[in-house]
PDB file of N, CA and C in Angstrom:
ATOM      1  N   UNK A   1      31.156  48.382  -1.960  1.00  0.00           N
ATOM      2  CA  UNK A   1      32.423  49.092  -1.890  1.00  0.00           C
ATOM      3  C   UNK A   1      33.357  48.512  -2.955  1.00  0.00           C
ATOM      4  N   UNK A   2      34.164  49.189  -3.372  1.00  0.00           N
ATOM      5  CA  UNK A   2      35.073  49.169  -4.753  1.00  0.00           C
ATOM      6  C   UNK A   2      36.253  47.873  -4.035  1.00  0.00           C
ATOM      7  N   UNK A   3      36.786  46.940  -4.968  1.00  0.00           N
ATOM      8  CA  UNK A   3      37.227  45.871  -4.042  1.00  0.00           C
ATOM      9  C   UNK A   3      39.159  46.666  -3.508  1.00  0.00           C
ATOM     10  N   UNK A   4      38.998  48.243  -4.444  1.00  0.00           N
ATOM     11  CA  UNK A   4      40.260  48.097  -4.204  1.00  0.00           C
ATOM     12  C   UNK A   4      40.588  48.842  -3.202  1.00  0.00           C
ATOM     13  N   UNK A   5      39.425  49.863  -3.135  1.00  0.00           N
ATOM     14  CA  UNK A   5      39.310  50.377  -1.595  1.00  0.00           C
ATOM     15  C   UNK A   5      38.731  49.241  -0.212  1.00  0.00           C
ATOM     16  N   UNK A   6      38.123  48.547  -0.564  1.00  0.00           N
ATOM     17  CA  UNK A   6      38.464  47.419   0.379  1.00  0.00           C
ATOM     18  C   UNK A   6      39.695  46.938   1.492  1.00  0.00           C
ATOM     19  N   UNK A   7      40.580  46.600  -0.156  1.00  0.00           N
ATOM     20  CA  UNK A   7      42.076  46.008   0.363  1.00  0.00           C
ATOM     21  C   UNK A   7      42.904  46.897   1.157  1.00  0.00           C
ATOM     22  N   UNK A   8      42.658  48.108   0.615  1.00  0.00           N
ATOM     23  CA  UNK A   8      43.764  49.043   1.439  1.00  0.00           C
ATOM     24  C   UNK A   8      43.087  49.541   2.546  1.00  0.00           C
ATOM     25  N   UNK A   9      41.231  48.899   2.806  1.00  0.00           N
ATOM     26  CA  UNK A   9      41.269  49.429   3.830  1.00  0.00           C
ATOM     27  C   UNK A   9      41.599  48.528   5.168  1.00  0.00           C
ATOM     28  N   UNK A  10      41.657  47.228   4.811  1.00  0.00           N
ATOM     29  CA  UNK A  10      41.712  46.318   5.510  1.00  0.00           C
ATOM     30  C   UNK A  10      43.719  46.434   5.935  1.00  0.00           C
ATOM     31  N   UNK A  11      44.283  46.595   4.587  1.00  0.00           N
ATOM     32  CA  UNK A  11      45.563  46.789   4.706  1.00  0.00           C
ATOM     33  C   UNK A  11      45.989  48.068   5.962  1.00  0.00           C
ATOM     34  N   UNK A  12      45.491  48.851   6.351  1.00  0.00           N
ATOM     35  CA  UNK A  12      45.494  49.867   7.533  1.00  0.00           C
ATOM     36  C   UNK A  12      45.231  49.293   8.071  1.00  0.00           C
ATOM     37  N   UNK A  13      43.860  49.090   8.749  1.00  0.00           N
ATOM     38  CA  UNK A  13      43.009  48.135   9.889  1.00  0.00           C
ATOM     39  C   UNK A  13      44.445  47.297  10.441  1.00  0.00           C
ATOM     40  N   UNK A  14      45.042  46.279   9.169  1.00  0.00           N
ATOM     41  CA  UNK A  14      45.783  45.768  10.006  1.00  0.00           C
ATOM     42  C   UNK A  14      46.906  46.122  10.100  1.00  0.00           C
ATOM     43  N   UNK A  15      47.479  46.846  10.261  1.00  0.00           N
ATOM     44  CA  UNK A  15      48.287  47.784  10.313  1.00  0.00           C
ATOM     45  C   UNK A  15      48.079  48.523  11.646  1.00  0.00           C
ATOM     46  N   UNK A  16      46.637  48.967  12.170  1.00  0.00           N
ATOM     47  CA  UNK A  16      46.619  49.485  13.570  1.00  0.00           C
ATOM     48  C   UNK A  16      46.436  48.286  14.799  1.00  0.00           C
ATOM     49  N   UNK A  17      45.815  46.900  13.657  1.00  0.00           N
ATOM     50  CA  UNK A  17      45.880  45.738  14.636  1.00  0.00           C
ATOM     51  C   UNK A  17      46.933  45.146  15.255  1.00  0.00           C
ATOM     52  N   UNK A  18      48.022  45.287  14.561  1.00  0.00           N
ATOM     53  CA  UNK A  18      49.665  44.873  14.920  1.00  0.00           C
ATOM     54  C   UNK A  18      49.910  45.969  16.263  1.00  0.00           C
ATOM     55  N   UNK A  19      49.734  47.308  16.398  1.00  0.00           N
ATOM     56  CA  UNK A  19      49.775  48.228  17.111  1.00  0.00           C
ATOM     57  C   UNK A  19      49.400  48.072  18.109  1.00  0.00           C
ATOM     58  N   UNK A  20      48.023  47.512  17.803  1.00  0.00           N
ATOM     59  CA  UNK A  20      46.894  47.322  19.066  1.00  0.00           C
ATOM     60  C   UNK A  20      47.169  46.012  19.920  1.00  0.00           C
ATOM     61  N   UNK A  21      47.865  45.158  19.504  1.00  0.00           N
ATOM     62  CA  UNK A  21      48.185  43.866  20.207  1.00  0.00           C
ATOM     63  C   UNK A  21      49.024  44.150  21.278  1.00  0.00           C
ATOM     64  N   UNK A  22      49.953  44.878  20.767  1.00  0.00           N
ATOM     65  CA  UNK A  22      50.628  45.233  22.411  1.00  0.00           C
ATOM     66  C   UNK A  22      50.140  46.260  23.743  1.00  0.00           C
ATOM     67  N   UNK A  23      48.769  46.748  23.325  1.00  0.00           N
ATOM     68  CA  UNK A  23      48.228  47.476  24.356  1.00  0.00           C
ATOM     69  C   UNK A  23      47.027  46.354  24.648  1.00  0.00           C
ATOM     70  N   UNK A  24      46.478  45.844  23.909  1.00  0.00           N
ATOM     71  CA  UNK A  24      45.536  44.662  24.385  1.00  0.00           C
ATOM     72  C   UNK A  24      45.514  43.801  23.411  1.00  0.00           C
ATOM     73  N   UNK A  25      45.735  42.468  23.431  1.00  0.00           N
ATOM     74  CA  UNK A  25      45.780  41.489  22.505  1.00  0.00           C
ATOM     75  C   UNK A  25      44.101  41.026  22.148  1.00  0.00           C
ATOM     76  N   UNK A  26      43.422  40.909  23.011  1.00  0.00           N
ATOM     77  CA  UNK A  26      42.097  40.875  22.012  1.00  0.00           C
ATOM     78  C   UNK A  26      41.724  41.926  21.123  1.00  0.00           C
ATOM     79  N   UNK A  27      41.709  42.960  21.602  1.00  0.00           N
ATOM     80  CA  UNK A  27      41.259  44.101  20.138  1.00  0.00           C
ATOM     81  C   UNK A  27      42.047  43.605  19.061  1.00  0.00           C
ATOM     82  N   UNK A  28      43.650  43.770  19.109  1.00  0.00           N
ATOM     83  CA  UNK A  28      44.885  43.798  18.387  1.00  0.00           C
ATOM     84  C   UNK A  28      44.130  42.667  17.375  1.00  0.00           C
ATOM     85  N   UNK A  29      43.959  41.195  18.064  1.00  0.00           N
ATOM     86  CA  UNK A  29      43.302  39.974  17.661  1.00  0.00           C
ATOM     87  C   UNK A  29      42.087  40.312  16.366  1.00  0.00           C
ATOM     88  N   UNK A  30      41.198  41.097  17.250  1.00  0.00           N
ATOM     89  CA  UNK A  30      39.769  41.376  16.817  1.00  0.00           C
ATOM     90  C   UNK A  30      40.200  42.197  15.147  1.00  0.00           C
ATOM     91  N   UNK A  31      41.318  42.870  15.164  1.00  0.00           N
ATOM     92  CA  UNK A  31      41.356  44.090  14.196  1.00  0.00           C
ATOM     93  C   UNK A  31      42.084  43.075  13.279  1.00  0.00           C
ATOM     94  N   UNK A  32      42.752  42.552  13.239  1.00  0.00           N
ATOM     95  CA  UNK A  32      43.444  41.460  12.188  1.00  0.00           C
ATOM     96  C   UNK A  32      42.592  40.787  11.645  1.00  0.00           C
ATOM     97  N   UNK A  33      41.505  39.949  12.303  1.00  0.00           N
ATOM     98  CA  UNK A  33      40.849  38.880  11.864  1.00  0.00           C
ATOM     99  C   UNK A  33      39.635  40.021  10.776  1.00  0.00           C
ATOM    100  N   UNK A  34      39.286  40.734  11.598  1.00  0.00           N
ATOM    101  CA  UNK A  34      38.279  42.246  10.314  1.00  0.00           C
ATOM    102  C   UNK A  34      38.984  42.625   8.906  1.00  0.00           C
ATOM    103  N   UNK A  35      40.726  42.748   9.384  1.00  0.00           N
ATOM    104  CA  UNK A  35      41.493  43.272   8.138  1.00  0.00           C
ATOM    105  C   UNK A  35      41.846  42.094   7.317  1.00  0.00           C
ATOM    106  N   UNK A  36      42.010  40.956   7.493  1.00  0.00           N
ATOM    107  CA  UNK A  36      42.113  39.769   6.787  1.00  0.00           C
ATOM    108  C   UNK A  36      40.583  39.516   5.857  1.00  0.00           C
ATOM    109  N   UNK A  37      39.662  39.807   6.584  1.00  0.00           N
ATOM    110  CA  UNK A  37      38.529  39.646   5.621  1.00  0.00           C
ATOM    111  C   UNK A  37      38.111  40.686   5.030  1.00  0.00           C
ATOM    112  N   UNK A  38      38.506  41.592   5.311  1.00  0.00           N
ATOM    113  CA  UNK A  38      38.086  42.978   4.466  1.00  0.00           C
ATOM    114  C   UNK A  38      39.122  42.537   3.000  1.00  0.00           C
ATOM    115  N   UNK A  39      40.302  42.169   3.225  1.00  0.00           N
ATOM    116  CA  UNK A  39      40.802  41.703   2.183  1.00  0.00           C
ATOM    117  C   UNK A  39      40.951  40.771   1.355  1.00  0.00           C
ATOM    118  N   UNK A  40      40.176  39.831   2.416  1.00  0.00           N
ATOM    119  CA  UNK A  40      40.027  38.608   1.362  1.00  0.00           C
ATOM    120  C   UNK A  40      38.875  38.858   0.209  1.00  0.00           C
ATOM    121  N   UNK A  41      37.990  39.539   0.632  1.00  0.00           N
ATOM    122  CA  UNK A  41      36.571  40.329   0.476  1.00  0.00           C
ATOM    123  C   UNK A  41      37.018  40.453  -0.915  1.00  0.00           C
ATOM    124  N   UNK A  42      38.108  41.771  -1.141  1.00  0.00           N
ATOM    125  CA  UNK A  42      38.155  42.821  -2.203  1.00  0.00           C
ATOM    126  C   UNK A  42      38.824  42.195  -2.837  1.00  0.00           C
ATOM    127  N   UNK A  43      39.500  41.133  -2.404  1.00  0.00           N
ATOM    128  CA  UNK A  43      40.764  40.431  -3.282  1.00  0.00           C
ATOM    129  C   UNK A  43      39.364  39.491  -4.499  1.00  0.00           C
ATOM    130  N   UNK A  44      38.511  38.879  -3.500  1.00  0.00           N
ATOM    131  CA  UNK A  44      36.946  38.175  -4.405  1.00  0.00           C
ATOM    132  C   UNK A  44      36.570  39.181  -5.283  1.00  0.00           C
ATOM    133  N   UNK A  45      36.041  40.283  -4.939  1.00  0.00           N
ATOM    134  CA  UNK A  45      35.535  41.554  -5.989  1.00  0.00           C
ATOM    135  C   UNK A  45      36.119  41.320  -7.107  1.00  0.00           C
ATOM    136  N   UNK A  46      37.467  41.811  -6.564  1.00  0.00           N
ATOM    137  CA  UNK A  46      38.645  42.193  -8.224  1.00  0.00           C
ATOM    138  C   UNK A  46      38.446  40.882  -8.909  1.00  0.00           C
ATOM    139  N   UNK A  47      38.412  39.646  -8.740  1.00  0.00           N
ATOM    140  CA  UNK A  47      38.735  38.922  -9.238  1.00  0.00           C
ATOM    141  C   UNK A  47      37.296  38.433  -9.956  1.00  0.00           C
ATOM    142  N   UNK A  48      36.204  38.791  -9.317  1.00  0.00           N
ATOM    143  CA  UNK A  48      34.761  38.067 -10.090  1.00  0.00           C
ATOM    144  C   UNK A  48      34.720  39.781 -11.212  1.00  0.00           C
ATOM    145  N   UNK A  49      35.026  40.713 -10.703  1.00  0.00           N
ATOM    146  CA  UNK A  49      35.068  41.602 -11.768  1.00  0.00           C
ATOM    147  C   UNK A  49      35.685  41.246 -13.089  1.00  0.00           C
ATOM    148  N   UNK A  50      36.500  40.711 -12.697  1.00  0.00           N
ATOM    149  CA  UNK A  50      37.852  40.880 -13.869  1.00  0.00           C
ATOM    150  C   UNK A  50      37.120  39.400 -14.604  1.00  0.00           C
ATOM    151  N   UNK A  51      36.550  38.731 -14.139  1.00  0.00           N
ATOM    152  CA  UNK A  51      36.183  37.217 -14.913  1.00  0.00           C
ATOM    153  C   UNK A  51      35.028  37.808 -15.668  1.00  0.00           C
ATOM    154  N   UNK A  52      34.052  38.352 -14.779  1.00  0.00           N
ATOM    155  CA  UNK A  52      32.918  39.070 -15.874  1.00  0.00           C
ATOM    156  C   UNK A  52      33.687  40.014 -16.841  1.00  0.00           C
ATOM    157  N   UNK A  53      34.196  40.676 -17.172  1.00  0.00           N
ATOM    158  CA  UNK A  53      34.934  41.597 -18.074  1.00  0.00           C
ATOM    159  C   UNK A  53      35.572  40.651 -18.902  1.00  0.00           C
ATOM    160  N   UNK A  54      36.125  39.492 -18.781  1.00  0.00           N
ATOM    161  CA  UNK A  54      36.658  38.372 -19.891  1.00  0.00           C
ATOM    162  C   UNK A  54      35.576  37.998 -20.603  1.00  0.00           C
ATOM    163  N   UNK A  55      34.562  37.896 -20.184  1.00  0.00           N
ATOM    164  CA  UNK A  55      33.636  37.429 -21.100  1.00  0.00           C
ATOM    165  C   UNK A  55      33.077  37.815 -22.032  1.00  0.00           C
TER     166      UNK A  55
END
């Protein structure tokens, strides 16, 4: 997956995880900790992309 569709997808995710905490705090929990790594993920992509392309 493209790292930049990644970020924004993780950027929603947590976005419905903030939502979801006040109807149940484990999902709410569960959906943050998915959207944090979906973005840490794409944030790695862009960045090993962009180092191979310097070279």
């Amino acid at each position: 997956m493209n790292g930049i569709i990644q970020i924004v997808s993780g950027l929603v995710i947590g976005g419905a995880g903030f939502h979801q905490i006040s109807v149940d705090p484990i999902q709410g929990a569960c959906a943050l900790f998915l959207a944090g790594f979906l973005v840490m993920i794409g944030f790695e992509k862009k960045l090993a992309a962009r180092s191979r392309d310097s070279k």
